[in-house]
N, C-alpha and C. Protein backbone atom coordinates (compact mmCIF):
# COMPACT_ATOMS: atom_id res chain seq x y z
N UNK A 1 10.38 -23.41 17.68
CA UNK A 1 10.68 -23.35 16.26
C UNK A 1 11.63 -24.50 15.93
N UNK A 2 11.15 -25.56 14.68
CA UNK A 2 12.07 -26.31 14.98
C UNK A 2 12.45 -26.02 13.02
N UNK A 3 13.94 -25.96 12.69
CA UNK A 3 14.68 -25.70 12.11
C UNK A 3 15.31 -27.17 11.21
N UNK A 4 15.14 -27.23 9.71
CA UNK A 4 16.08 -27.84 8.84
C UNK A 4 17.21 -27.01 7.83
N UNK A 5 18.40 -27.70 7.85
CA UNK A 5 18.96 -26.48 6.95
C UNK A 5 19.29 -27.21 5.55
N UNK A 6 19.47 -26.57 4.25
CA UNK A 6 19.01 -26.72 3.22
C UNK A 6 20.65 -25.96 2.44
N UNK A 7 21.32 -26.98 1.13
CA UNK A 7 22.01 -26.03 0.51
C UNK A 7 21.80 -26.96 -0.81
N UNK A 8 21.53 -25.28 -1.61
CA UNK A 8 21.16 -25.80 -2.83
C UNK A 8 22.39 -24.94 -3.99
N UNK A 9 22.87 -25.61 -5.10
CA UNK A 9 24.10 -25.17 -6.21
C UNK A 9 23.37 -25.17 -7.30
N UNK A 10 23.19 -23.92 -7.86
CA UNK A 10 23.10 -23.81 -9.01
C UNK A 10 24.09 -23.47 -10.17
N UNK A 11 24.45 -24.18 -11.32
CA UNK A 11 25.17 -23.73 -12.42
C UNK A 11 24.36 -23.52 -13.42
N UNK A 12 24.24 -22.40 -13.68
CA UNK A 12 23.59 -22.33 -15.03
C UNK A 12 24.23 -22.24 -16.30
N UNK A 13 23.91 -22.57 -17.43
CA UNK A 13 24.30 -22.54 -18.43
C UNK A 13 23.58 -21.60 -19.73
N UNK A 14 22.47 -20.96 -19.08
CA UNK A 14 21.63 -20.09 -19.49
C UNK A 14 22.32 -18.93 -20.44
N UNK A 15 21.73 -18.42 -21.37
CA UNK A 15 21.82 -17.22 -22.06
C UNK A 15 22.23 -15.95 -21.26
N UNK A 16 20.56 -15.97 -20.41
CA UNK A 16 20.45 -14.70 -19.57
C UNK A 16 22.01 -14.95 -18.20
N UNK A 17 21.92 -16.08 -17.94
CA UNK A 17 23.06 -16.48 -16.49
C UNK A 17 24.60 -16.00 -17.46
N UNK A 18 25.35 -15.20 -16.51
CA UNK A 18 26.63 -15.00 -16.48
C UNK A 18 27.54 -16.11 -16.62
N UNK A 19 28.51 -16.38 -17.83
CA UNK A 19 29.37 -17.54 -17.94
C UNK A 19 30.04 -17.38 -16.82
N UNK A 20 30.07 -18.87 -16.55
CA UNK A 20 31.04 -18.98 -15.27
C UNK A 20 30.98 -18.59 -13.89
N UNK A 21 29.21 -18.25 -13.31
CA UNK A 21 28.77 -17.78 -12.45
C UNK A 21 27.71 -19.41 -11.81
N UNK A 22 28.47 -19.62 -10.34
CA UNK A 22 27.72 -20.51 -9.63
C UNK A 22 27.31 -19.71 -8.61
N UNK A 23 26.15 -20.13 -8.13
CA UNK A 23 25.41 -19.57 -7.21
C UNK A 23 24.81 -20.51 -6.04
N UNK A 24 25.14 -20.58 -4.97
CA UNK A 24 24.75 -21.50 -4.01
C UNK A 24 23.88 -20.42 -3.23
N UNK A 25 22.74 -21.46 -2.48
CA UNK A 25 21.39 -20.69 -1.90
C UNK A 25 21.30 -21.23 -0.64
N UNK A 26 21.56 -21.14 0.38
CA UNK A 26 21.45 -21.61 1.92
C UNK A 26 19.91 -21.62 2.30
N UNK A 27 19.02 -22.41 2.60
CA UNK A 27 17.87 -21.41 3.12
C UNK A 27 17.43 -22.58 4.38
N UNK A 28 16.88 -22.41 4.96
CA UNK A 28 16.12 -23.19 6.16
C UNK A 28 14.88 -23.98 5.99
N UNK A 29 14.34 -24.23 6.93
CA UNK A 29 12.88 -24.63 6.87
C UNK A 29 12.70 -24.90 8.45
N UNK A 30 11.96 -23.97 8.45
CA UNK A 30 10.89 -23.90 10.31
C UNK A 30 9.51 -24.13 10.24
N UNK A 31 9.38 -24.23 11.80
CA UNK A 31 7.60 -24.51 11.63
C UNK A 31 7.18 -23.39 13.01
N UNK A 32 6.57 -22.43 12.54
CA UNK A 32 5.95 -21.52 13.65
C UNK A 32 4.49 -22.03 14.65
N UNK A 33 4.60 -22.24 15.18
CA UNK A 33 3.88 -22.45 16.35
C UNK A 33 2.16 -21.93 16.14
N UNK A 34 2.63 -20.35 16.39
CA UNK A 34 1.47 -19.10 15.93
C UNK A 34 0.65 -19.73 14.74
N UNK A 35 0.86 -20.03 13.53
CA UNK A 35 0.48 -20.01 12.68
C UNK A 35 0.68 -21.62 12.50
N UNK A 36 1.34 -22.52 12.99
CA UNK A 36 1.25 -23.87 12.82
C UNK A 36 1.32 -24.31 11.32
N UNK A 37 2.41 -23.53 10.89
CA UNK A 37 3.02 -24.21 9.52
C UNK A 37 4.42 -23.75 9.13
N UNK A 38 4.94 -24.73 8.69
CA UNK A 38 6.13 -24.98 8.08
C UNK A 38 6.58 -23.51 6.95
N UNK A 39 7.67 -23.14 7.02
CA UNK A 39 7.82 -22.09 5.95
C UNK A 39 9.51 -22.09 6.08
N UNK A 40 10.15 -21.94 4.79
CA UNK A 40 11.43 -21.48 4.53
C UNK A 40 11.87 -19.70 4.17
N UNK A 41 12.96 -20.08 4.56
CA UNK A 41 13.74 -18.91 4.24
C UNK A 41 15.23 -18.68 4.30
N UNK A 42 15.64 -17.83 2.89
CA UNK A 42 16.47 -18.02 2.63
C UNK A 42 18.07 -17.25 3.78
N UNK A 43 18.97 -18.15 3.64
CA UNK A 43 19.77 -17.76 5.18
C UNK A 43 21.08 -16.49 4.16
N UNK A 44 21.20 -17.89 3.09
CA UNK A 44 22.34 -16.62 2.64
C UNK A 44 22.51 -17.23 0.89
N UNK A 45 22.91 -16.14 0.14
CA UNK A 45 22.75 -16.28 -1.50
C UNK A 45 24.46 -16.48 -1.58
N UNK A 46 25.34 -16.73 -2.22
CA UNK A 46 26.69 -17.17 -2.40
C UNK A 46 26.88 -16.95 -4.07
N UNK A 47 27.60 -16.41 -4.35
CA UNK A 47 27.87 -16.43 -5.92
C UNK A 47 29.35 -16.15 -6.03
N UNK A 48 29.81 -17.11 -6.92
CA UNK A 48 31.24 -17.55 -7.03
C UNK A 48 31.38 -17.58 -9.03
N UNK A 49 32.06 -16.62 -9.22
CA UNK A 49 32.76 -16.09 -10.47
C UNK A 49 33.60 -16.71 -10.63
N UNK A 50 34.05 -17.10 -11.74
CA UNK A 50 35.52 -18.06 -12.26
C UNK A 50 35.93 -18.54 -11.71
N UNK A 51 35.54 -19.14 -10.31
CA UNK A 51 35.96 -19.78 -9.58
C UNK A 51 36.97 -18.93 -8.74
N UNK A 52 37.04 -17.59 -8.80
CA UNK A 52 38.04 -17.24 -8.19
C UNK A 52 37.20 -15.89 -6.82
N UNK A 53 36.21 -15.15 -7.86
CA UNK A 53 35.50 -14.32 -6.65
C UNK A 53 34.16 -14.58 -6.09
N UNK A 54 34.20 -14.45 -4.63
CA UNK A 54 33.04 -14.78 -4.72
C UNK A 54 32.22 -13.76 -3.26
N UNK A 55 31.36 -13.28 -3.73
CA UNK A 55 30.37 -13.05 -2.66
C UNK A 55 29.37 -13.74 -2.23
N UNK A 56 29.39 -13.12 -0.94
CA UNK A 56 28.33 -13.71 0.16
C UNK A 56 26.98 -12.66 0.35
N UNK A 57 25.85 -13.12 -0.07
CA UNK A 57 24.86 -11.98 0.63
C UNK A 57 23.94 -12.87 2.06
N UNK A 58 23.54 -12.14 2.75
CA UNK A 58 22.33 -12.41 3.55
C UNK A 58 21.46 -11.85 3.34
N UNK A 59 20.12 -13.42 3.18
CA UNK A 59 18.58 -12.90 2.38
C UNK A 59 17.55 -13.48 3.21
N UNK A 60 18.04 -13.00 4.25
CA UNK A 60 17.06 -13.24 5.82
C UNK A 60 15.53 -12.57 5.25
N UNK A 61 15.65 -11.72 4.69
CA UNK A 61 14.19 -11.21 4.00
C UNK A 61 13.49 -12.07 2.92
N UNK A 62 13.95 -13.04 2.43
CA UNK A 62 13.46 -13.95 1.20
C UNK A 62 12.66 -14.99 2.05
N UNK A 63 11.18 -14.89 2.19
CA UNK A 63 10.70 -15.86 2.85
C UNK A 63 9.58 -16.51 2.57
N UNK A 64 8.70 -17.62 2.50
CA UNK A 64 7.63 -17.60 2.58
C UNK A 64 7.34 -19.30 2.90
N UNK A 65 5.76 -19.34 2.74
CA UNK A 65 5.42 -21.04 3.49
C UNK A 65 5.87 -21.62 2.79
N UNK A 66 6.14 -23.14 3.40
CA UNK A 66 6.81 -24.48 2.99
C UNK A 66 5.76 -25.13 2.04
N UNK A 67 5.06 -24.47 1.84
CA UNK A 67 3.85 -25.10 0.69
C UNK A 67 3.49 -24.26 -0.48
N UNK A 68 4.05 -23.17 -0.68
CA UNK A 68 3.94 -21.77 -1.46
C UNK A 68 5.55 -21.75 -2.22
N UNK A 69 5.81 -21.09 -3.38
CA UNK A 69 7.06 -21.07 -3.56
C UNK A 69 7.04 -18.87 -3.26
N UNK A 70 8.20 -19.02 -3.10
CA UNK A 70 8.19 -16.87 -3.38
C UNK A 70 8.29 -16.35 -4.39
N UNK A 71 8.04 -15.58 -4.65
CA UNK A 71 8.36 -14.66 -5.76
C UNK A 71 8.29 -13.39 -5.75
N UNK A 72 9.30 -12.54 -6.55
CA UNK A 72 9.50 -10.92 -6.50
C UNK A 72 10.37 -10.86 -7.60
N UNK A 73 9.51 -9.64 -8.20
CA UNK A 73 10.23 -8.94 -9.43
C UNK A 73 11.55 -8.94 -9.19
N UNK A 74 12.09 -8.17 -8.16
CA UNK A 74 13.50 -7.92 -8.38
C UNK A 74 14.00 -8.11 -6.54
N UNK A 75 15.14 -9.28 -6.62
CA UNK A 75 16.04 -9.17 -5.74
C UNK A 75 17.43 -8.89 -5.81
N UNK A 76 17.67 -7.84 -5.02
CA UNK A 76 18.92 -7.18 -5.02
C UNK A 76 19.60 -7.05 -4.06
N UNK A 77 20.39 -6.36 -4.03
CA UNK A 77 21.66 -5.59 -3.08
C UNK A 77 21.46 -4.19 -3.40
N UNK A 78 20.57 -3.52 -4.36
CA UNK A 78 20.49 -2.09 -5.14
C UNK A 78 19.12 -1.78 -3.93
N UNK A 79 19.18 -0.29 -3.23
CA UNK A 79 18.47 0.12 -2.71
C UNK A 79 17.10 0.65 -3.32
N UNK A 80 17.25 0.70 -4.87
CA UNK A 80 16.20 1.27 -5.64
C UNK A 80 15.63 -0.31 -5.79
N UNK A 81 15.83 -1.28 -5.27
CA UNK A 81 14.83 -2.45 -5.75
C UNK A 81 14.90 -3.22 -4.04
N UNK A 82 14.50 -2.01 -3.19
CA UNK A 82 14.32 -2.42 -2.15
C UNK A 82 15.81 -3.85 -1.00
N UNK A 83 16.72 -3.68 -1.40
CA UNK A 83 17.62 -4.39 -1.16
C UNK A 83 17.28 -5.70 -0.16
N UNK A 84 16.79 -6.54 -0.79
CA UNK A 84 16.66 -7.78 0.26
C UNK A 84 18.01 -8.73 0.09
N UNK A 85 19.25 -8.33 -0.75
CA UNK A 85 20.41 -9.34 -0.65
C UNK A 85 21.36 -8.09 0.08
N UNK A 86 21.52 -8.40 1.19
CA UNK A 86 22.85 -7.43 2.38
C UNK A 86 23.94 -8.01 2.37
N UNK A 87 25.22 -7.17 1.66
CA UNK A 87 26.40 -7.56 1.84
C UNK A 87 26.98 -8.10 3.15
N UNK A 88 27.40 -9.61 2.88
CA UNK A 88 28.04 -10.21 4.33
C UNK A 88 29.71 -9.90 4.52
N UNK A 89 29.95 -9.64 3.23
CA UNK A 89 31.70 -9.38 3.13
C UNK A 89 31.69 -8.24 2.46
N UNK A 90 33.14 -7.39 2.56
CA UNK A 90 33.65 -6.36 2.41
C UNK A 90 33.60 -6.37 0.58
N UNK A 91 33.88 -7.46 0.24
CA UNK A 91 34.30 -8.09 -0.96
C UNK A 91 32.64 -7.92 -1.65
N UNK A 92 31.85 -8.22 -1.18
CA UNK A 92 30.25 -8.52 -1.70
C UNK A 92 29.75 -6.67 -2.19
N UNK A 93 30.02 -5.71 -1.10
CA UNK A 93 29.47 -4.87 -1.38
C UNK A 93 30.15 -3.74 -2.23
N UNK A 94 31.03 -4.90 -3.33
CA UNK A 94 31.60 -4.14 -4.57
C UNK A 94 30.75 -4.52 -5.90
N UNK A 95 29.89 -5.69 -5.52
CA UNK A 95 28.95 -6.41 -6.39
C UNK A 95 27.57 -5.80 -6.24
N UNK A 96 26.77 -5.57 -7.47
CA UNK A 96 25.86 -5.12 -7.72
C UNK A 96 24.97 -6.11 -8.74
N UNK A 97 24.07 -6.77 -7.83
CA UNK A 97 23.36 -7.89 -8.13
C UNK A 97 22.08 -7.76 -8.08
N UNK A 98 21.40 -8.50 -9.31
CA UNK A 98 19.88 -7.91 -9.05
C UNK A 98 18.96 -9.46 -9.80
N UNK A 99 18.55 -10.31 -9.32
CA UNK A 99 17.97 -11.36 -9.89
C UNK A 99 16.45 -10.62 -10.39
N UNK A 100 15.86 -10.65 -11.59
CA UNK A 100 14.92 -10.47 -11.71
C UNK A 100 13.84 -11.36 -11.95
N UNK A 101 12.48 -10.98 -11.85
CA UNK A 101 11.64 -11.70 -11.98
C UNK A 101 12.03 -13.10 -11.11
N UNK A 102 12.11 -13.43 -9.91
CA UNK A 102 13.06 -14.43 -8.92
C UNK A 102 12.24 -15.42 -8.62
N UNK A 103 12.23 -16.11 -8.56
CA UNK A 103 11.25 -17.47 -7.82
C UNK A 103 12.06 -18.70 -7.40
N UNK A 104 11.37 -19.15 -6.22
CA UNK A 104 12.64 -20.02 -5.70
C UNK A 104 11.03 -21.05 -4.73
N UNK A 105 11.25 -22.25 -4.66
CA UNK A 105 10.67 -22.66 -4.06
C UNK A 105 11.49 -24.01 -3.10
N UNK A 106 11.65 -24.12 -1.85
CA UNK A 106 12.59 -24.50 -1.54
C UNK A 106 12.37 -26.15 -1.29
N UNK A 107 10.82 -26.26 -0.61
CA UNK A 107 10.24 -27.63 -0.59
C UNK A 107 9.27 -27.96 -1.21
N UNK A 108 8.79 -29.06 -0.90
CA UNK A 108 7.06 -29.48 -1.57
C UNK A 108 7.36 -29.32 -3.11
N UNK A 109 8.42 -29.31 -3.82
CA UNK A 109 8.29 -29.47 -5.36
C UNK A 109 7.21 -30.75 -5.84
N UNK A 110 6.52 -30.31 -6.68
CA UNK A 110 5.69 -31.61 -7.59
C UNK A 110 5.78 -31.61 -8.83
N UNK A 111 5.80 -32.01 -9.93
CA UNK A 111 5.94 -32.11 -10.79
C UNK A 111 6.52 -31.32 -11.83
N UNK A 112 7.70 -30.84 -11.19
CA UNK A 112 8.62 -29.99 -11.39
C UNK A 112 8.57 -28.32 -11.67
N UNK A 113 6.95 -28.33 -11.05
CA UNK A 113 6.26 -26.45 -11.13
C UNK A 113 6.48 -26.08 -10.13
N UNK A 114 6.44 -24.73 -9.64
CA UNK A 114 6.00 -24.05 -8.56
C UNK A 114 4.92 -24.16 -8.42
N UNK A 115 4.83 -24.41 -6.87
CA UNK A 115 3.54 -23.73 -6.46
C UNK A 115 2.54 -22.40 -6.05
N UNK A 116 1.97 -22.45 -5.93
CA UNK A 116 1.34 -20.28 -6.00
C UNK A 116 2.21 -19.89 -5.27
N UNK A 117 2.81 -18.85 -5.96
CA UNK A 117 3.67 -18.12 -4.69
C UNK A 117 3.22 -17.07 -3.95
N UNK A 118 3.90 -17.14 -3.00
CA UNK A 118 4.14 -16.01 -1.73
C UNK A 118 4.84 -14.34 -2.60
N UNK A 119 3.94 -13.26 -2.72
CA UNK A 119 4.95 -12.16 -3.47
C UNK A 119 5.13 -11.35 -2.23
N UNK A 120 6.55 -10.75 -2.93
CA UNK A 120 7.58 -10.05 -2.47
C UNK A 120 6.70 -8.05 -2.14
N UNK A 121 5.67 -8.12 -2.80
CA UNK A 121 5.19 -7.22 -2.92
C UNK A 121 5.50 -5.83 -2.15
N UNK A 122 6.07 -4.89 -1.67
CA UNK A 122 4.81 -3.81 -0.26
C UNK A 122 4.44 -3.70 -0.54
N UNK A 123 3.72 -3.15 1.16
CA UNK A 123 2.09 -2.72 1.21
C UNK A 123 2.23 -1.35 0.50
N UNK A 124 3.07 -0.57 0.88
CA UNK A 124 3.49 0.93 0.42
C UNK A 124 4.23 1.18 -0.55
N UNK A 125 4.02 0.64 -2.17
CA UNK A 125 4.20 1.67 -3.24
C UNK A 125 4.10 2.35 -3.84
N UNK A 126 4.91 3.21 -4.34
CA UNK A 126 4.67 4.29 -4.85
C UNK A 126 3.01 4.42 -5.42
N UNK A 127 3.24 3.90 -5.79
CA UNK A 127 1.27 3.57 -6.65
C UNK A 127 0.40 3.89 -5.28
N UNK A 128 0.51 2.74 -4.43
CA UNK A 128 -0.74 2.82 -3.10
C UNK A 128 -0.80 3.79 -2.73
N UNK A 129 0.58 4.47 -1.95
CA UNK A 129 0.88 5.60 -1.15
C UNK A 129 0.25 6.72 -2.39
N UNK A 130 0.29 6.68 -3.37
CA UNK A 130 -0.47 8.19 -4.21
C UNK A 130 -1.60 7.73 -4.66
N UNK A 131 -2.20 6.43 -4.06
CA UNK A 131 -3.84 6.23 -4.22
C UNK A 131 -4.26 7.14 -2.79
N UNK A 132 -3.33 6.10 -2.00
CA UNK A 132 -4.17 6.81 -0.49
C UNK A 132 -4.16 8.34 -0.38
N UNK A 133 -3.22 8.80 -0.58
CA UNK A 133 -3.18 10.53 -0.60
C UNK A 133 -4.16 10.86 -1.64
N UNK A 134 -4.59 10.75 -2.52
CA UNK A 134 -5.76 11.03 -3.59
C UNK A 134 -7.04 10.79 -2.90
N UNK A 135 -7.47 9.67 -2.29
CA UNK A 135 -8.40 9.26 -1.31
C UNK A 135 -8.69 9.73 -0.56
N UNK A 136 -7.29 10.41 0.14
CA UNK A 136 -7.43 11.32 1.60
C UNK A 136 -8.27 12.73 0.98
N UNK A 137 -7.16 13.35 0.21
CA UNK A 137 -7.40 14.90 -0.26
C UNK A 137 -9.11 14.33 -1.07
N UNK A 138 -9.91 13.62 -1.67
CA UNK A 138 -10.82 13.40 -2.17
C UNK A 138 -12.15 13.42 -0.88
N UNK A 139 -11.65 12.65 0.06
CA UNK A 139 -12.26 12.46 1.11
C UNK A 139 -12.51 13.78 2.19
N UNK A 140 -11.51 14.27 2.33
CA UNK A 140 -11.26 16.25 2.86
C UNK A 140 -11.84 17.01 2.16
N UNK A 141 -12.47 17.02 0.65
CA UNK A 141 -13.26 17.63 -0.19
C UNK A 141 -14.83 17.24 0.18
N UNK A 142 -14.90 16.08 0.35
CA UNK A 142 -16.08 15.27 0.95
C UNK A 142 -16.85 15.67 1.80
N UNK A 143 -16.02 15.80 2.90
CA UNK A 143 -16.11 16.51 4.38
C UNK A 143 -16.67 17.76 4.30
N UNK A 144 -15.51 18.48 3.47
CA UNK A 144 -15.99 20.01 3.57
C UNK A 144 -17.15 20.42 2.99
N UNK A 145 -17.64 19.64 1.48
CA UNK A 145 -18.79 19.78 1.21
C UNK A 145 -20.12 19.65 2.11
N UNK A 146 -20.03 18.62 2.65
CA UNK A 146 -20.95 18.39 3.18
C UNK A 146 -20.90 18.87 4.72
N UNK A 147 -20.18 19.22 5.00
CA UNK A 147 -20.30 20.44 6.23
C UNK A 147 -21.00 21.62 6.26
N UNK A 148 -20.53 22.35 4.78
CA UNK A 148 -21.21 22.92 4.13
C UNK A 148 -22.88 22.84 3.90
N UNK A 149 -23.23 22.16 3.30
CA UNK A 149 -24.40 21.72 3.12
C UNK A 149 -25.11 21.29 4.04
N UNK A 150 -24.73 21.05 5.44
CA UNK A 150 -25.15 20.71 6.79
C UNK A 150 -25.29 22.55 7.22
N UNK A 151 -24.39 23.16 7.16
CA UNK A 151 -25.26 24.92 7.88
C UNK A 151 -25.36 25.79 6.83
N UNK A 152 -25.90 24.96 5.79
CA UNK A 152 -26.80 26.28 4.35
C UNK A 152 -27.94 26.46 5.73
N UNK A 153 -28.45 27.95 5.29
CA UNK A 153 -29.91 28.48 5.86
C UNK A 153 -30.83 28.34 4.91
N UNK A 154 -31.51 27.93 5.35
CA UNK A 154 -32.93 27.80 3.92
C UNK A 154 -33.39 28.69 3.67
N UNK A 155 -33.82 29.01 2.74
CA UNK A 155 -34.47 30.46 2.38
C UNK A 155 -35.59 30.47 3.47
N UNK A 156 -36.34 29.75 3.62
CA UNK A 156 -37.75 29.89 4.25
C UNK A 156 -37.68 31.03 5.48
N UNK A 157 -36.08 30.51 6.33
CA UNK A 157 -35.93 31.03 7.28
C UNK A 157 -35.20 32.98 6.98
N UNK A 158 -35.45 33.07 6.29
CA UNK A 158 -34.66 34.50 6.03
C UNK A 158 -36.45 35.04 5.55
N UNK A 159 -37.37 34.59 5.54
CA UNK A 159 -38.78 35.37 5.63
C UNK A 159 -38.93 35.89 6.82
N UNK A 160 -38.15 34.79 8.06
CA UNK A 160 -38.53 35.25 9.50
C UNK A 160 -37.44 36.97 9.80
N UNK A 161 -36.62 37.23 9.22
CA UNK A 161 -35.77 38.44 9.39
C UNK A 161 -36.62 39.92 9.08
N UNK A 162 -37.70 39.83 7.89
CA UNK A 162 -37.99 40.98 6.75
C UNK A 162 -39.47 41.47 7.76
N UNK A 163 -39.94 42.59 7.89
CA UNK A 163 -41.16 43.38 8.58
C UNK A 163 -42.24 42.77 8.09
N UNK A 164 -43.28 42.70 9.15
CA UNK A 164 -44.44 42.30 8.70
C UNK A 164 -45.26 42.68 7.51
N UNK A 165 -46.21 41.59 6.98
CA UNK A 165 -46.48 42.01 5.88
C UNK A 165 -48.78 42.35 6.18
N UNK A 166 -49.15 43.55 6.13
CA UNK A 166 -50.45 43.19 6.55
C UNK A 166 -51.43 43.09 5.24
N UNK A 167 -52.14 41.99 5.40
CA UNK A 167 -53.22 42.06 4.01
C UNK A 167 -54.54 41.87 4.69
N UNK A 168 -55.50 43.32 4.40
CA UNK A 168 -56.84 43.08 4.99
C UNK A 168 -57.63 41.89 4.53
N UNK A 169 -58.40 41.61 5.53
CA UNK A 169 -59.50 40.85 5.76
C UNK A 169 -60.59 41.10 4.91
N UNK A 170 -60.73 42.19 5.12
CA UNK A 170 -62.55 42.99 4.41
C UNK A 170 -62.01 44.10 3.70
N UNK A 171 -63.22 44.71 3.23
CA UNK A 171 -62.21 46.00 2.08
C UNK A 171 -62.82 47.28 3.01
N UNK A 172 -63.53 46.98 4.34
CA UNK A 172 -64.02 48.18 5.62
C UNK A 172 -62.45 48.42 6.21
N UNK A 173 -61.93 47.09 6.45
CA UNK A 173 -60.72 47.33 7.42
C UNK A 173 -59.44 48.00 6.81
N UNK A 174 -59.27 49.08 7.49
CA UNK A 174 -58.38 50.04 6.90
C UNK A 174 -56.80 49.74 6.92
N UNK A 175 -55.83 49.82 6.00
CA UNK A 175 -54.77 49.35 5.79
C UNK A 175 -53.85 49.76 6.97
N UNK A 176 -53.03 48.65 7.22
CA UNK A 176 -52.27 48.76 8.95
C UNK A 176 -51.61 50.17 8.92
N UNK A 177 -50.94 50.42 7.75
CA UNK A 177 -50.02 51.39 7.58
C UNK A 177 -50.93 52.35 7.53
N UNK A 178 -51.90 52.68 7.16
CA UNK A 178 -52.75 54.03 6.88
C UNK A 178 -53.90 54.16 8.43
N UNK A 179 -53.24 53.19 10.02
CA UNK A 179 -54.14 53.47 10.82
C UNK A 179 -53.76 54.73 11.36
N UNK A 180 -52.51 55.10 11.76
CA UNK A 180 -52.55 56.73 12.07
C UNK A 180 -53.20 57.77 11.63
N UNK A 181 -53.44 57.50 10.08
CA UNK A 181 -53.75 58.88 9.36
C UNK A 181 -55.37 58.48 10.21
N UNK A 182 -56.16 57.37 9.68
CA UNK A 182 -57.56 57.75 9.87
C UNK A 182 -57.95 58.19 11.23
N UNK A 183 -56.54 57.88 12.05
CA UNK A 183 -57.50 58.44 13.49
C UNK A 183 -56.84 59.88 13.61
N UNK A 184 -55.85 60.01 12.94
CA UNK A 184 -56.10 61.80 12.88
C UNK A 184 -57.14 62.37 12.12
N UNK A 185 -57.64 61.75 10.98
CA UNK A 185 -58.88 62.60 10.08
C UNK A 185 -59.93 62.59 11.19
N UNK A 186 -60.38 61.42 12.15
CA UNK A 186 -61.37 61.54 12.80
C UNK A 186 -60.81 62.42 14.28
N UNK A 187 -59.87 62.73 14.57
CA UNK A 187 -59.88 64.44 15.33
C UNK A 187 -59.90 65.17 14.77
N UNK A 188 -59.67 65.05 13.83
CA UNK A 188 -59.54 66.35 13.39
C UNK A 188 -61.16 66.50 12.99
């Protein structure tokens, strides 16, 4: 793995940006072997208030290829938005920080856009995880039906249970059920 390290200062002067909030972004750039491409990631987020406070997070989870920029709705330190910024100081985890809608692209800038990003997505949200359980229990209904429908008895076969049925041949040949009587009329 071979490693560049990267520090980038932002001041914003933005509406939405906090007066008087700088934010410095540490991030890397490696090249994996496995996959034989270049990709960054971010080492640590820094945000410095009036110049006087400042936290440190580590965003070892902020990652993606050196040709892709990232993106995710929400990066935080808040466990309800999946916390990918981890307090590095005692001081940090009094701060409750949440960048939304985030995009950061660290190399390969062109013409001053991002490129498609890499999302922050899981595989397991709330949404998927209550598709797949709907799928499952849909699929267990599936099953049972047609298990079902695999040992129905056909009617045909419930003819083979009921007593024989006799229908003469000729109108000489005497009815099955009435052969006792005629061979008693003829002793008698």
């Amino acid at each position: 793995v071979i490693q560049n390290k990267e520090d980038n200062q932002i001041n914003e002067n933005d509406d939405k940006w906090a007066k008087g909030m700088v934010t410095n972004i540490i991030y890397y750039q490696f090249f994996f072997l496995d996959s034989c491409q270049w990709w960054f990631s971010v080492d640590s987020v820094s945000l410095l208030y009036n110049t006087s406070e400042e936290a440190v997070f580590n965003a070892s989870e902020v990652y993606a290829p050196a040709s892709s920029s990232y993106h995710c709705l929400h990066v935080s330190n808040l466990q309800r938005y999946s916390a990918l910024l981890l307090p590095s100081t005692d001081h940090a985890r009094r701060w409750a920080v949440t960048f939304t809608d985030f995009q950061i692209q660290a190399f390969n800038v062109t013409s001053g856009k991002f490129s498609p990003p890499s999302d922050c997505a899981t595989f397991l949200t709330p949404a998927i995880l209550m598709g797949l359980i709907t799928s499952l229990i849909l699929l267990l209904v599936l099953a049972y039906a047609l298990h079902m429908v695999i040992h129905l008895k056909h009617i045909e076969h419930d003819d083979e249970h009921k007593g024989d049925i006799y229908f003469p041949q000729t109108p000489e040949q005497p009815e099955h059920c009435c052969m006792e009587s005629v061979v008693e009329k003829n002793i008698l």
